[in-house]
Structures are given as C-alpha cells and as structure tokens.
PDBML (XML) file of the C-alpha atoms, coordinates in Angstrom:
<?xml version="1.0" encoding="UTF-8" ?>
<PDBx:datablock datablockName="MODEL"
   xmlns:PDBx="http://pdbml.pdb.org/schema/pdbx-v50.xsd"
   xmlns:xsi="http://www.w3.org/2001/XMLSchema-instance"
   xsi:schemaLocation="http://pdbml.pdb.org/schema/pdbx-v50.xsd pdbx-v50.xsd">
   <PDBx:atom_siteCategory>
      <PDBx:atom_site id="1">
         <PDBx:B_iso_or_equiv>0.00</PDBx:B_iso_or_equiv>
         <PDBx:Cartn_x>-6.659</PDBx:Cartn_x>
         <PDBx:Cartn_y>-2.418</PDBx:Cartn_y>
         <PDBx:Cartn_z>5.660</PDBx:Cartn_z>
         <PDBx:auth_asym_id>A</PDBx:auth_asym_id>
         <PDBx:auth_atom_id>CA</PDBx:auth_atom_id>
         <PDBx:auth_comp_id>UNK</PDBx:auth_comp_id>
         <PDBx:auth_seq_id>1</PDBx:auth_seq_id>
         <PDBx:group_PDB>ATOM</PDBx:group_PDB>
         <PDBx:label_alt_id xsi:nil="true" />
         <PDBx:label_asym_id>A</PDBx:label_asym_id>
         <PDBx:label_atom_id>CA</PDBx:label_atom_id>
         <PDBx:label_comp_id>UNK</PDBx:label_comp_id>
         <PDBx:label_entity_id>1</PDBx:label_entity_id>
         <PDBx:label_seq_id>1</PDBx:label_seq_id>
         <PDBx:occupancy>1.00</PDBx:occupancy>
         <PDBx:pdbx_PDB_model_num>1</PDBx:pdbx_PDB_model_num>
         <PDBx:type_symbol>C</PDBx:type_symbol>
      </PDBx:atom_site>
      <PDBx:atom_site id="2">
         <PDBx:B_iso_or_equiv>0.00</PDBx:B_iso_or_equiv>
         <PDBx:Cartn_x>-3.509</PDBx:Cartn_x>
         <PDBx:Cartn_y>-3.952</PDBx:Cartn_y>
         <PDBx:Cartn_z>6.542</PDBx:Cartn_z>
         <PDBx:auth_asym_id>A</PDBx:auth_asym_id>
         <PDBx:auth_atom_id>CA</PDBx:auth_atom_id>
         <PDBx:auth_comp_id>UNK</PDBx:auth_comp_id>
         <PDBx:auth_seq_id>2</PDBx:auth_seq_id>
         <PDBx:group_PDB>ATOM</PDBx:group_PDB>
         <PDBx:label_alt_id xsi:nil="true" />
         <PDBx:label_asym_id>A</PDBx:label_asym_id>
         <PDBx:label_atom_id>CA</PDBx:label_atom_id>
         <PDBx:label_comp_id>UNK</PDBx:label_comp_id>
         <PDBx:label_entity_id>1</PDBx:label_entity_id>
         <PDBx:label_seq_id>2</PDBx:label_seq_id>
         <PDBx:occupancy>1.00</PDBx:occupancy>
         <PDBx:pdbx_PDB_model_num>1</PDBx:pdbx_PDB_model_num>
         <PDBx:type_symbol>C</PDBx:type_symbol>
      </PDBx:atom_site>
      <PDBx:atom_site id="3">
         <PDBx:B_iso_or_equiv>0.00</PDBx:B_iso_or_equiv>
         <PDBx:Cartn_x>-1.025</PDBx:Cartn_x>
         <PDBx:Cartn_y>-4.392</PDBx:Cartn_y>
         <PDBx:Cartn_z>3.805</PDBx:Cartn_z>
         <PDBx:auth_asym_id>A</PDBx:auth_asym_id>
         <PDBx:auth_atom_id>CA</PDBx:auth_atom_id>
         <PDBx:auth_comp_id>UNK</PDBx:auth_comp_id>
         <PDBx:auth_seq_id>3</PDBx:auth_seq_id>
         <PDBx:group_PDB>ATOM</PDBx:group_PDB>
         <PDBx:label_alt_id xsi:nil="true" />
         <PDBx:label_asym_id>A</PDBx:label_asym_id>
         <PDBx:label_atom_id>CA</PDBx:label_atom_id>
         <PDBx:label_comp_id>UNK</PDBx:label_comp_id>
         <PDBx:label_entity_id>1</PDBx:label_entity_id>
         <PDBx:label_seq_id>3</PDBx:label_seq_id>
         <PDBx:occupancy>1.00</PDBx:occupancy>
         <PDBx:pdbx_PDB_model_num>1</PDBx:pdbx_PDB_model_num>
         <PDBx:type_symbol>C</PDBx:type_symbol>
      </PDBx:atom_site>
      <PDBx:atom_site id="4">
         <PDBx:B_iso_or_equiv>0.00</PDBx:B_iso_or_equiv>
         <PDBx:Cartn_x>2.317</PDBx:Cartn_x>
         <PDBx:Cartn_y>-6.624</PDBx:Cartn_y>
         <PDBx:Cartn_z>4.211</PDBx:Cartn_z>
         <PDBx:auth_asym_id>A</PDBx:auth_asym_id>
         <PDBx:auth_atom_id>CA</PDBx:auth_atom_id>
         <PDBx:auth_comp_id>UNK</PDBx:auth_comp_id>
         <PDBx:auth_seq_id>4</PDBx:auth_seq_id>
         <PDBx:group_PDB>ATOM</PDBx:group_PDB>
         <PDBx:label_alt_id xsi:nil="true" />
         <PDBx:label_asym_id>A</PDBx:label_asym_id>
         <PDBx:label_atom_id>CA</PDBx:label_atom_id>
         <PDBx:label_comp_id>UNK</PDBx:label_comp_id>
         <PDBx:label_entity_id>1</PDBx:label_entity_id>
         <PDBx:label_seq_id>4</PDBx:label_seq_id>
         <PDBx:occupancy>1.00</PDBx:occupancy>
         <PDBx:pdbx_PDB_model_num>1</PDBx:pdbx_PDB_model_num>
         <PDBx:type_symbol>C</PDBx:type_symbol>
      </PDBx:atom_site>
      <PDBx:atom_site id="5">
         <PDBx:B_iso_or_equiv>0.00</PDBx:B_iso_or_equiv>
         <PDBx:Cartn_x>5.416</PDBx:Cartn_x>
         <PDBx:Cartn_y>-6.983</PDBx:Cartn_y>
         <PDBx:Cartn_z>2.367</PDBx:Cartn_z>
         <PDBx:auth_asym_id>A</PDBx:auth_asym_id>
         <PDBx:auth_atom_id>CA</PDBx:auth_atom_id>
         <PDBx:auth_comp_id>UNK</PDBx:auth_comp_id>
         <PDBx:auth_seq_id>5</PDBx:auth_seq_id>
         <PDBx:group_PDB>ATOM</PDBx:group_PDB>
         <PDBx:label_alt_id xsi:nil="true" />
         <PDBx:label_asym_id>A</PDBx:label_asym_id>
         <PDBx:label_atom_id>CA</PDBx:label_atom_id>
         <PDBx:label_comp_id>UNK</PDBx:label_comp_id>
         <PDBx:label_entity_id>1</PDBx:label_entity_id>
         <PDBx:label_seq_id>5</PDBx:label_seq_id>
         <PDBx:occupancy>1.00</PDBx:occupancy>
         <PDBx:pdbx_PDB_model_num>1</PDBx:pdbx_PDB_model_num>
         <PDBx:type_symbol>C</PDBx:type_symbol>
      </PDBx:atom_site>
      <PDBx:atom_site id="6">
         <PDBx:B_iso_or_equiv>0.00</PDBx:B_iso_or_equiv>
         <PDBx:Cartn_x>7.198</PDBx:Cartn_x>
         <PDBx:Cartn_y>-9.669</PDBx:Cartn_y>
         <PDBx:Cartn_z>1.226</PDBx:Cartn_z>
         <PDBx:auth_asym_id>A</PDBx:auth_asym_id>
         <PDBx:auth_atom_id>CA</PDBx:auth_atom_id>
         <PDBx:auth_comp_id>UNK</PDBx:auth_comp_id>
         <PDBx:auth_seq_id>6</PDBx:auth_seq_id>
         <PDBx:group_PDB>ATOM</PDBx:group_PDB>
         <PDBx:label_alt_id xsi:nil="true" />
         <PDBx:label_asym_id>A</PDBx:label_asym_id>
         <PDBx:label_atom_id>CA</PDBx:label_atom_id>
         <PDBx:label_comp_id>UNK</PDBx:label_comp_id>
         <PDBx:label_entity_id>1</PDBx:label_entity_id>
         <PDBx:label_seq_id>6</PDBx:label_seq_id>
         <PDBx:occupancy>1.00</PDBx:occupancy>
         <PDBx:pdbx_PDB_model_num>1</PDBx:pdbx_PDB_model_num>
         <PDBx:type_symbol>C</PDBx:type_symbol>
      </PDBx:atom_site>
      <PDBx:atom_site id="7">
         <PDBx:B_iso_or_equiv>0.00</PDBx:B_iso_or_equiv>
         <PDBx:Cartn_x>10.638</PDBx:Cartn_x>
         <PDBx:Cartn_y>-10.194</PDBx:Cartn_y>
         <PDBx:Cartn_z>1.803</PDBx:Cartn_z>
         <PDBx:auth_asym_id>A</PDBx:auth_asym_id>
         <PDBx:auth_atom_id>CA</PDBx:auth_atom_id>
         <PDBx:auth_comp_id>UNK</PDBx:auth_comp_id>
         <PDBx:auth_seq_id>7</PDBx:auth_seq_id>
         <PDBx:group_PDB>ATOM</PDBx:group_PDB>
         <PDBx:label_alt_id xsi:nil="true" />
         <PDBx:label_asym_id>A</PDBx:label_asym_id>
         <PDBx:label_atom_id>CA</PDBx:label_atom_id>
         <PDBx:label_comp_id>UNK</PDBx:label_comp_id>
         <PDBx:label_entity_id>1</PDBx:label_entity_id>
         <PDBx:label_seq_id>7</PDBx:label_seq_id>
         <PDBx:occupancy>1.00</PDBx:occupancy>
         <PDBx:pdbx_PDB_model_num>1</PDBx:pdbx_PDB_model_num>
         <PDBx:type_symbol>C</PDBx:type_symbol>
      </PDBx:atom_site>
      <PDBx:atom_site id="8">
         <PDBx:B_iso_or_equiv>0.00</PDBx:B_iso_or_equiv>
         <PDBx:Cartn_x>12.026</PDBx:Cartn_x>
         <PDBx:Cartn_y>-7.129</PDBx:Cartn_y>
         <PDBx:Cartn_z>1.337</PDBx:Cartn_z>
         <PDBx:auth_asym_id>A</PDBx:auth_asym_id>
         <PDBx:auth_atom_id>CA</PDBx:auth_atom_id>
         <PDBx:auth_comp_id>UNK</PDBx:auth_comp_id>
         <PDBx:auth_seq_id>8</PDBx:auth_seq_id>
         <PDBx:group_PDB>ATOM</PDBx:group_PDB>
         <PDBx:label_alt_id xsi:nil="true" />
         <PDBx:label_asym_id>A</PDBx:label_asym_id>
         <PDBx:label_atom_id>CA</PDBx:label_atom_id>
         <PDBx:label_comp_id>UNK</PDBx:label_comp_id>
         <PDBx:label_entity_id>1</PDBx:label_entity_id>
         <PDBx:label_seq_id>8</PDBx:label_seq_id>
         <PDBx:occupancy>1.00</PDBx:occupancy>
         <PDBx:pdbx_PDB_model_num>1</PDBx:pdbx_PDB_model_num>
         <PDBx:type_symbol>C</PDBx:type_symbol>
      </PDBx:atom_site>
      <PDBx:atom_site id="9">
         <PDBx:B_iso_or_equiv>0.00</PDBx:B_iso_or_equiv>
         <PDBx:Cartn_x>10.061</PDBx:Cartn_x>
         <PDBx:Cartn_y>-5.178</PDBx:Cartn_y>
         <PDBx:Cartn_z>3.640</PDBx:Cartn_z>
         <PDBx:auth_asym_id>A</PDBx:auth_asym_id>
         <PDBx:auth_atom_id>CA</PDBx:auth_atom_id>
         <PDBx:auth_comp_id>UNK</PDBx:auth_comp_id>
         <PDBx:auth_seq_id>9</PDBx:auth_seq_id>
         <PDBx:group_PDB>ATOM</PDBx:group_PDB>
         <PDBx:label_alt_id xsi:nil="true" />
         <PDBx:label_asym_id>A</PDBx:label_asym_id>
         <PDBx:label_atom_id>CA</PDBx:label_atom_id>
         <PDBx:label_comp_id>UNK</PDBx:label_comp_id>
         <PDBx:label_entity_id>1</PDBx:label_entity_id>
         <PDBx:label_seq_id>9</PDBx:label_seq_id>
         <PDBx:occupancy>1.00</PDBx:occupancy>
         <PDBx:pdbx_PDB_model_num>1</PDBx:pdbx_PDB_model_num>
         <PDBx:type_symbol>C</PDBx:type_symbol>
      </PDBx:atom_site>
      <PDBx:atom_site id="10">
         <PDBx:B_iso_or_equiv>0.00</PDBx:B_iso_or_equiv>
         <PDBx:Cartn_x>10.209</PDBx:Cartn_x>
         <PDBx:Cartn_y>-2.560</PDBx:Cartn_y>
         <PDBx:Cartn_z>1.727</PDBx:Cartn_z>
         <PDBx:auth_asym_id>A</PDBx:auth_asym_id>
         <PDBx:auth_atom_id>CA</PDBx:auth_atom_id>
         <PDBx:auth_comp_id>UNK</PDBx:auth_comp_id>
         <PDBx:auth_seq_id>10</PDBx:auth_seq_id>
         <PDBx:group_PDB>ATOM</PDBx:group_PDB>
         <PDBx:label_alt_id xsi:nil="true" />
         <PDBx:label_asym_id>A</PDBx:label_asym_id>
         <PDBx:label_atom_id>CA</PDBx:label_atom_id>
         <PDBx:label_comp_id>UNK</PDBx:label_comp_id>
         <PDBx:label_entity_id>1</PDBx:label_entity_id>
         <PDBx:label_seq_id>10</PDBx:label_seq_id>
         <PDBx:occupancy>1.00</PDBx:occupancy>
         <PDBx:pdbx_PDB_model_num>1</PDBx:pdbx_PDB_model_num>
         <PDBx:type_symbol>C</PDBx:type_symbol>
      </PDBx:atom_site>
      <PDBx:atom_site id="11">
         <PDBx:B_iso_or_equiv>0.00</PDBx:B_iso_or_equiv>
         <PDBx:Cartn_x>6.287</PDBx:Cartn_x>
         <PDBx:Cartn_y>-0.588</PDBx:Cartn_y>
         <PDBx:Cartn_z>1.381</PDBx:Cartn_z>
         <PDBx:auth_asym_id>A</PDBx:auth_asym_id>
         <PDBx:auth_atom_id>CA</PDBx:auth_atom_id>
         <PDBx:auth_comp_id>UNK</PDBx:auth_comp_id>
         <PDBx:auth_seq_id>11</PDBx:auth_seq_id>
         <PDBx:group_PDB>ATOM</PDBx:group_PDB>
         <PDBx:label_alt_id xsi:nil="true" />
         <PDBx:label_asym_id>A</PDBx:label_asym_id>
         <PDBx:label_atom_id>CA</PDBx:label_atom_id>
         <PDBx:label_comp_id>UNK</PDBx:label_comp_id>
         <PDBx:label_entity_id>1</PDBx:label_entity_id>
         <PDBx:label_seq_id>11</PDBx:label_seq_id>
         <PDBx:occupancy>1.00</PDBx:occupancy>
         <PDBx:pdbx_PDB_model_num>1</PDBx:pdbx_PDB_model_num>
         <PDBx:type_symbol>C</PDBx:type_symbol>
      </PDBx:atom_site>
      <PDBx:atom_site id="12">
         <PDBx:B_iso_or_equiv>0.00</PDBx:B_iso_or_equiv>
         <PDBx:Cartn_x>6.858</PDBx:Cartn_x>
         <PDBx:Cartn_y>1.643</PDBx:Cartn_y>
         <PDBx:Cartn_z>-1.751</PDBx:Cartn_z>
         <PDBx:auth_asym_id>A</PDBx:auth_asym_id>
         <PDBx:auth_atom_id>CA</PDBx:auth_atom_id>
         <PDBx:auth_comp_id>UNK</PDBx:auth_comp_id>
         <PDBx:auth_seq_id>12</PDBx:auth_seq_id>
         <PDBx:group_PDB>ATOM</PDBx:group_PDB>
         <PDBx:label_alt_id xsi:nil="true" />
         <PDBx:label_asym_id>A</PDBx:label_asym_id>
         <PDBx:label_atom_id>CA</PDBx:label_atom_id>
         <PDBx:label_comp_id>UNK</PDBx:label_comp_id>
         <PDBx:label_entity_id>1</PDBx:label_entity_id>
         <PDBx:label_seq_id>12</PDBx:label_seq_id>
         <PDBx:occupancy>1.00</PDBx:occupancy>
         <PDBx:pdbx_PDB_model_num>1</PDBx:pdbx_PDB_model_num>
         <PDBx:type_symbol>C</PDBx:type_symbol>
      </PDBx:atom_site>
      <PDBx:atom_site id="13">
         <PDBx:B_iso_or_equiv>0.00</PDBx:B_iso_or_equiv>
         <PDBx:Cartn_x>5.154</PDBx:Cartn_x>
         <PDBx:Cartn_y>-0.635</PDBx:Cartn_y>
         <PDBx:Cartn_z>-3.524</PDBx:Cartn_z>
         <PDBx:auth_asym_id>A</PDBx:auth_asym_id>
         <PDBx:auth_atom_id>CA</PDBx:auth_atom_id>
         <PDBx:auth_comp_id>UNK</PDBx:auth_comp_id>
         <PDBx:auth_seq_id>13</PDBx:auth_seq_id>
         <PDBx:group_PDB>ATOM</PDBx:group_PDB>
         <PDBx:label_alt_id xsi:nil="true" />
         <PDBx:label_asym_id>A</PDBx:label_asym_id>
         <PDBx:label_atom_id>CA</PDBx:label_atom_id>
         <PDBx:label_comp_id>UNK</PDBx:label_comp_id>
         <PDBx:label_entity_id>1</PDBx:label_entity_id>
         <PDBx:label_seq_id>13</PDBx:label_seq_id>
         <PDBx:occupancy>1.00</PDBx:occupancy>
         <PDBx:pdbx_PDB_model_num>1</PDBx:pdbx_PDB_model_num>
         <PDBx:type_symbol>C</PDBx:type_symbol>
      </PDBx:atom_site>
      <PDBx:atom_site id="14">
         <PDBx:B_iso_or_equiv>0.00</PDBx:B_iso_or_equiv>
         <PDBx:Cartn_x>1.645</PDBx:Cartn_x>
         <PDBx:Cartn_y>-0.341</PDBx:Cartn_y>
         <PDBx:Cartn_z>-1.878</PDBx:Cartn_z>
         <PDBx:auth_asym_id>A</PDBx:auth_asym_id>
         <PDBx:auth_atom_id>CA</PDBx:auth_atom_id>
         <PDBx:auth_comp_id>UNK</PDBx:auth_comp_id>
         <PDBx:auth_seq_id>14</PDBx:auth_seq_id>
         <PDBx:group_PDB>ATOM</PDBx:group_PDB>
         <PDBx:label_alt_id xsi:nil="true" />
         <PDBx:label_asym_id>A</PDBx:label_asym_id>
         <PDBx:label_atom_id>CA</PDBx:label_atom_id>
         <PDBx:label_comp_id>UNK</PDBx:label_comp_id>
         <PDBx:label_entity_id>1</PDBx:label_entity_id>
         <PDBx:label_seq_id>14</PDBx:label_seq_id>
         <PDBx:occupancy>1.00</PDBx:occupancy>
         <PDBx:pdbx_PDB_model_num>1</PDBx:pdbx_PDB_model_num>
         <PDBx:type_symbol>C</PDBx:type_symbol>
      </PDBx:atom_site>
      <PDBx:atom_site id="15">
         <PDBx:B_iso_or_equiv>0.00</PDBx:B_iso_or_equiv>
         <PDBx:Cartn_x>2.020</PDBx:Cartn_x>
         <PDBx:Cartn_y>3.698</PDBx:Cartn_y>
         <PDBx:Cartn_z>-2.580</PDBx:Cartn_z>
         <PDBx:auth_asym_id>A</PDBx:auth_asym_id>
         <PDBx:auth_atom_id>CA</PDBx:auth_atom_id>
         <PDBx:auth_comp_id>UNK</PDBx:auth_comp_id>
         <PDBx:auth_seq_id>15</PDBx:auth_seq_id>
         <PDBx:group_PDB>ATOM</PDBx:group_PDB>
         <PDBx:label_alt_id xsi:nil="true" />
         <PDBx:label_asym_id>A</PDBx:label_asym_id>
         <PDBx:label_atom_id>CA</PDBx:label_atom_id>
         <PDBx:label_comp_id>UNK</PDBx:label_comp_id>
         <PDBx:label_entity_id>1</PDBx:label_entity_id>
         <PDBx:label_seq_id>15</PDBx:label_seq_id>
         <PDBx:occupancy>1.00</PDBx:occupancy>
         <PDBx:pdbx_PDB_model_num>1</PDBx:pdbx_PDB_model_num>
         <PDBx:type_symbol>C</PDBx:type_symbol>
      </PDBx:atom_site>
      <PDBx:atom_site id="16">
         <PDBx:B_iso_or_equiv>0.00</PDBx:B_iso_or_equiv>
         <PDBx:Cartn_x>-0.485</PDBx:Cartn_x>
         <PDBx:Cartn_y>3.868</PDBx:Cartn_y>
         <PDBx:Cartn_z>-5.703</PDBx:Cartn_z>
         <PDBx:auth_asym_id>A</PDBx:auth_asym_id>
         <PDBx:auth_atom_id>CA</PDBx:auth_atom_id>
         <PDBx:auth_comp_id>UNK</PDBx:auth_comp_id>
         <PDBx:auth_seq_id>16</PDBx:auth_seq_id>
         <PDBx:group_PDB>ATOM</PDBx:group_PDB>
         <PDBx:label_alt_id xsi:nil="true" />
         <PDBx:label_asym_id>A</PDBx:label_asym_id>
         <PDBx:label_atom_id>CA</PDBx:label_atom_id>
         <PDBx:label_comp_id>UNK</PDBx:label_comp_id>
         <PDBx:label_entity_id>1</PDBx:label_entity_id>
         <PDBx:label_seq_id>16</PDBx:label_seq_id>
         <PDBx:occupancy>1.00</PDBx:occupancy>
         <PDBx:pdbx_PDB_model_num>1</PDBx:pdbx_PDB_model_num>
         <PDBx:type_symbol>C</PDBx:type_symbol>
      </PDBx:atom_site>
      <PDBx:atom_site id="17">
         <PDBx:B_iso_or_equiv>0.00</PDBx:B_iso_or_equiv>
         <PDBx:Cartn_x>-3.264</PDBx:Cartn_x>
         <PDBx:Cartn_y>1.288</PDBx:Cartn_y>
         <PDBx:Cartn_z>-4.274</PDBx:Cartn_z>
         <PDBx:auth_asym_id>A</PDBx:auth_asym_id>
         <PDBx:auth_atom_id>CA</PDBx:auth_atom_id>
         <PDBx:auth_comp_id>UNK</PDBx:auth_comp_id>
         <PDBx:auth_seq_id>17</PDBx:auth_seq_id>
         <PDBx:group_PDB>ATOM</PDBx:group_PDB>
         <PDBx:label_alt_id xsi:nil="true" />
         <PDBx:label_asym_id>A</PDBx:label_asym_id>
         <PDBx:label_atom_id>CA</PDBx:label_atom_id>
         <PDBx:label_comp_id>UNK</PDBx:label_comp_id>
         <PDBx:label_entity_id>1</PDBx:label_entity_id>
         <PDBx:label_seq_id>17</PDBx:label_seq_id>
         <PDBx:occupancy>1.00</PDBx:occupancy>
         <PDBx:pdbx_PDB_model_num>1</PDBx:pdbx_PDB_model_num>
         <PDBx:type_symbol>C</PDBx:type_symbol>
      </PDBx:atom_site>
      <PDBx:atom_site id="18">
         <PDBx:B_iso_or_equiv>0.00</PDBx:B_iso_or_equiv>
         <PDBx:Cartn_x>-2.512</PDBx:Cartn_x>
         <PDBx:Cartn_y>3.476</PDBx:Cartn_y>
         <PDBx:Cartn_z>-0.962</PDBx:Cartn_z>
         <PDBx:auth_asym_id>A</PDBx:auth_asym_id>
         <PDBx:auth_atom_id>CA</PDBx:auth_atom_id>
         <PDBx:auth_comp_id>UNK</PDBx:auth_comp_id>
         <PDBx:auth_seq_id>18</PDBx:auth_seq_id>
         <PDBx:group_PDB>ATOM</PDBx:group_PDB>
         <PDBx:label_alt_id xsi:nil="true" />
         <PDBx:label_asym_id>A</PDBx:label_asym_id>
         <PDBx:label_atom_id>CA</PDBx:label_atom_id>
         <PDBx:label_comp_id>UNK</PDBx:label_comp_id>
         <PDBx:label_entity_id>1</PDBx:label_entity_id>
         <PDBx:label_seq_id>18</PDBx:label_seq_id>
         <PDBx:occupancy>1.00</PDBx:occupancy>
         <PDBx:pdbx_PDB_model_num>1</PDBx:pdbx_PDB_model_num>
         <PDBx:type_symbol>C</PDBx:type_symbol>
      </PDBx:atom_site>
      <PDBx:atom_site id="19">
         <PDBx:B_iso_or_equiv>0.00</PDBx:B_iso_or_equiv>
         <PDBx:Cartn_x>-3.475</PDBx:Cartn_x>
         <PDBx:Cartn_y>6.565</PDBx:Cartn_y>
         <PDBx:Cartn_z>-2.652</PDBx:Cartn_z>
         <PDBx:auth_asym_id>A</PDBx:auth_asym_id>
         <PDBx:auth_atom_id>CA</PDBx:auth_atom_id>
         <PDBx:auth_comp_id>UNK</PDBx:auth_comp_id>
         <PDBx:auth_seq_id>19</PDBx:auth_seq_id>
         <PDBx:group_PDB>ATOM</PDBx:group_PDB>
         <PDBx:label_alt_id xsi:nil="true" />
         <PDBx:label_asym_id>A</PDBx:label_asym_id>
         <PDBx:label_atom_id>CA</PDBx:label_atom_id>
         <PDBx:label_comp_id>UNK</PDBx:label_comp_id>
         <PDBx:label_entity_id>1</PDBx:label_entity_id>
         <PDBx:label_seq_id>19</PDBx:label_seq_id>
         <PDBx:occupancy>1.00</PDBx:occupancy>
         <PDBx:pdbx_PDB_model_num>1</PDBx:pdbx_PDB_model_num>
         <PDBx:type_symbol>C</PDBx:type_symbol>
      </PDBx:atom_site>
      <PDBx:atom_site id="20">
         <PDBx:B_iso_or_equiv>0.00</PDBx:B_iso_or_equiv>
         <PDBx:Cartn_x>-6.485</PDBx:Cartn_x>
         <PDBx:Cartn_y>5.422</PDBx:Cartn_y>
         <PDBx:Cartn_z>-5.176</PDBx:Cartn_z>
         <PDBx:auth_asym_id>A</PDBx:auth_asym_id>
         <PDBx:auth_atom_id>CA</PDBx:auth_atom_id>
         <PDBx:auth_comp_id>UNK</PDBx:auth_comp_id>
         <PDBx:auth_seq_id>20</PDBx:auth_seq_id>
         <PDBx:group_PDB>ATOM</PDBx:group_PDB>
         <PDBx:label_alt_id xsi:nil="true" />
         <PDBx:label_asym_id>A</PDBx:label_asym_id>
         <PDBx:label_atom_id>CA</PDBx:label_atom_id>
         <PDBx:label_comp_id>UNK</PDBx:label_comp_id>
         <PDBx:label_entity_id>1</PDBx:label_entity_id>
         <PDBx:label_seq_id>20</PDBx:label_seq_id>
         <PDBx:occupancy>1.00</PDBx:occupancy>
         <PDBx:pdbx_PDB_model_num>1</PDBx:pdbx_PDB_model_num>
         <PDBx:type_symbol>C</PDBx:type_symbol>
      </PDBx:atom_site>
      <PDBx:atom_site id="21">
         <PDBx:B_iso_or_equiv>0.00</PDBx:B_iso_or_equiv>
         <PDBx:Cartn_x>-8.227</PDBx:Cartn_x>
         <PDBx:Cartn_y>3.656</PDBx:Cartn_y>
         <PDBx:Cartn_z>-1.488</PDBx:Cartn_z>
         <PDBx:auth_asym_id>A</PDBx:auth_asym_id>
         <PDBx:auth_atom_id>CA</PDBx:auth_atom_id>
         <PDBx:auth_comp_id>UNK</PDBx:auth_comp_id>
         <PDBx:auth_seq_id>21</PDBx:auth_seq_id>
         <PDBx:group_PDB>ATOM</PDBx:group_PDB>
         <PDBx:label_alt_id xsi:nil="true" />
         <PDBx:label_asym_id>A</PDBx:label_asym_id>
         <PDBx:label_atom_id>CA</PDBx:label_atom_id>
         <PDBx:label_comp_id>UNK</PDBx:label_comp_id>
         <PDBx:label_entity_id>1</PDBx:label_entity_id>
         <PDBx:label_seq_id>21</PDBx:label_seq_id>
         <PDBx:occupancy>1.00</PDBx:occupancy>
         <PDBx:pdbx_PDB_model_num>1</PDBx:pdbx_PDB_model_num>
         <PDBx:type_symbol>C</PDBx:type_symbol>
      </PDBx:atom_site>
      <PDBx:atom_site id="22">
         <PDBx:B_iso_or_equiv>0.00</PDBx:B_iso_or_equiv>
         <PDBx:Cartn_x>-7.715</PDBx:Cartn_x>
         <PDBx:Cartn_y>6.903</PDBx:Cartn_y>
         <PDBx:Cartn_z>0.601</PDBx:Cartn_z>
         <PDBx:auth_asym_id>A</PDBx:auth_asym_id>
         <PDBx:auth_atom_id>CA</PDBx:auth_atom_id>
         <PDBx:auth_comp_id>UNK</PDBx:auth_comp_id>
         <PDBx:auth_seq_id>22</PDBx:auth_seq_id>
         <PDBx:group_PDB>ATOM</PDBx:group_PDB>
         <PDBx:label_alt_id xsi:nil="true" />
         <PDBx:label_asym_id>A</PDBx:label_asym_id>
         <PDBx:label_atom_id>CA</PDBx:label_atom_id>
         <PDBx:label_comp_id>UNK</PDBx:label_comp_id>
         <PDBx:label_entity_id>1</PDBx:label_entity_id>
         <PDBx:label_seq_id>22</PDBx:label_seq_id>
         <PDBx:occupancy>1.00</PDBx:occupancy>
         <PDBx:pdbx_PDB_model_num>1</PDBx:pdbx_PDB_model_num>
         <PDBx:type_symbol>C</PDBx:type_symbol>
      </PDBx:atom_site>
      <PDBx:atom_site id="23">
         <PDBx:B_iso_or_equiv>0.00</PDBx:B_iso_or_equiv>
         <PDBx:Cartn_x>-9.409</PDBx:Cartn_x>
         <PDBx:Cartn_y>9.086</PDBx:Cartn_y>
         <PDBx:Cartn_z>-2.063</PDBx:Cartn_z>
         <PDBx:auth_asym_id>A</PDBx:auth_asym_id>
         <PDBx:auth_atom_id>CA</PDBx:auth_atom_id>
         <PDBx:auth_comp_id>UNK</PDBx:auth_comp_id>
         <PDBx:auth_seq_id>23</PDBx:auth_seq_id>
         <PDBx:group_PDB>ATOM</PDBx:group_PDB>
         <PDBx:label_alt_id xsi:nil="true" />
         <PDBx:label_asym_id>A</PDBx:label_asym_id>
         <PDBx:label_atom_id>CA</PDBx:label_atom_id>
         <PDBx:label_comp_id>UNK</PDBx:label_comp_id>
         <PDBx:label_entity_id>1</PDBx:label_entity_id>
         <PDBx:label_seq_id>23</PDBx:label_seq_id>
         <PDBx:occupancy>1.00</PDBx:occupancy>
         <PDBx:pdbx_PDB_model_num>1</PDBx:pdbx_PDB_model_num>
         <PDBx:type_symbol>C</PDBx:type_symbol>
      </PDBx:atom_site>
      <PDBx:atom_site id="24">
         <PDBx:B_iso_or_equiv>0.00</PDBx:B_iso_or_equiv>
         <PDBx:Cartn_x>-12.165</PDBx:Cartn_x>
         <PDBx:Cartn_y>6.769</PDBx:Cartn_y>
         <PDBx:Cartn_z>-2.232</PDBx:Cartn_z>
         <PDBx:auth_asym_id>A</PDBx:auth_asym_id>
         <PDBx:auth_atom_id>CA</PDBx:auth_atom_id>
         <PDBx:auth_comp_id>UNK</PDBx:auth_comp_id>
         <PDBx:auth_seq_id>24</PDBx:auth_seq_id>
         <PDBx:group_PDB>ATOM</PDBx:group_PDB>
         <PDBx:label_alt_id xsi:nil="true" />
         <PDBx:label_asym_id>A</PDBx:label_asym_id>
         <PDBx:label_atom_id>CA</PDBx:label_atom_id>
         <PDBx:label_comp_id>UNK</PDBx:label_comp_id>
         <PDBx:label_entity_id>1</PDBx:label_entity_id>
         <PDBx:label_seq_id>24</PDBx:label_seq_id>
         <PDBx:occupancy>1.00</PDBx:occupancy>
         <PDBx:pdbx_PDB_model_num>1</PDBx:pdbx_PDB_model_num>
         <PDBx:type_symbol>C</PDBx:type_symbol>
      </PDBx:atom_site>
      <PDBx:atom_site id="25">
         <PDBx:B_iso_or_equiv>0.00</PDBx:B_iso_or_equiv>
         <PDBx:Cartn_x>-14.899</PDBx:Cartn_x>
         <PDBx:Cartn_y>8.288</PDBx:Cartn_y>
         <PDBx:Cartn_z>-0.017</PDBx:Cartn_z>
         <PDBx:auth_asym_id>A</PDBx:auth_asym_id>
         <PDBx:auth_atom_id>CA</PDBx:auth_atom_id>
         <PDBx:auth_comp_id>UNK</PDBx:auth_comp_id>
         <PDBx:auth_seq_id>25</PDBx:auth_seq_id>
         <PDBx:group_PDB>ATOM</PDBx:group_PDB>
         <PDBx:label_alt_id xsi:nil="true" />
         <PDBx:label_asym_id>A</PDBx:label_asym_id>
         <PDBx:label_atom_id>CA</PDBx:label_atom_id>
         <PDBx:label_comp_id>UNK</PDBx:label_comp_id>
         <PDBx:label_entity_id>1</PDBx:label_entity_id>
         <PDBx:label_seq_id>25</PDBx:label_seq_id>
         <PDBx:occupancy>1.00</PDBx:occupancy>
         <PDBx:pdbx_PDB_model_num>1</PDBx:pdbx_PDB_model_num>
         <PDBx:type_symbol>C</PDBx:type_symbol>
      </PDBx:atom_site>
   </PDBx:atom_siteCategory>
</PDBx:datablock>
C-alpha cells in the first residue's frame, strides 16, 4: 500500500492508519 503526501511531504500523518493496517493479520 503506497501512501503519498500532499504538499508538505511530510508522512506523520499516515502514522495511526500505518499502525491499525500492520496489526491487521
């Protein structure tokens, strides 16, 4: 899963969704 940011480039904001999609097994 490939996630992009906008214009700030910044990825902190993926962190939680990140987290709750790796645990999923």
């Amino acid at each position: 899963l490939l996630m992009v940011p906008g214009g700030s480039g910044v990825g902190e904001p993926f962190d939680a969704v990140a987290e709750r999609l790796a645990a999923e097994r």
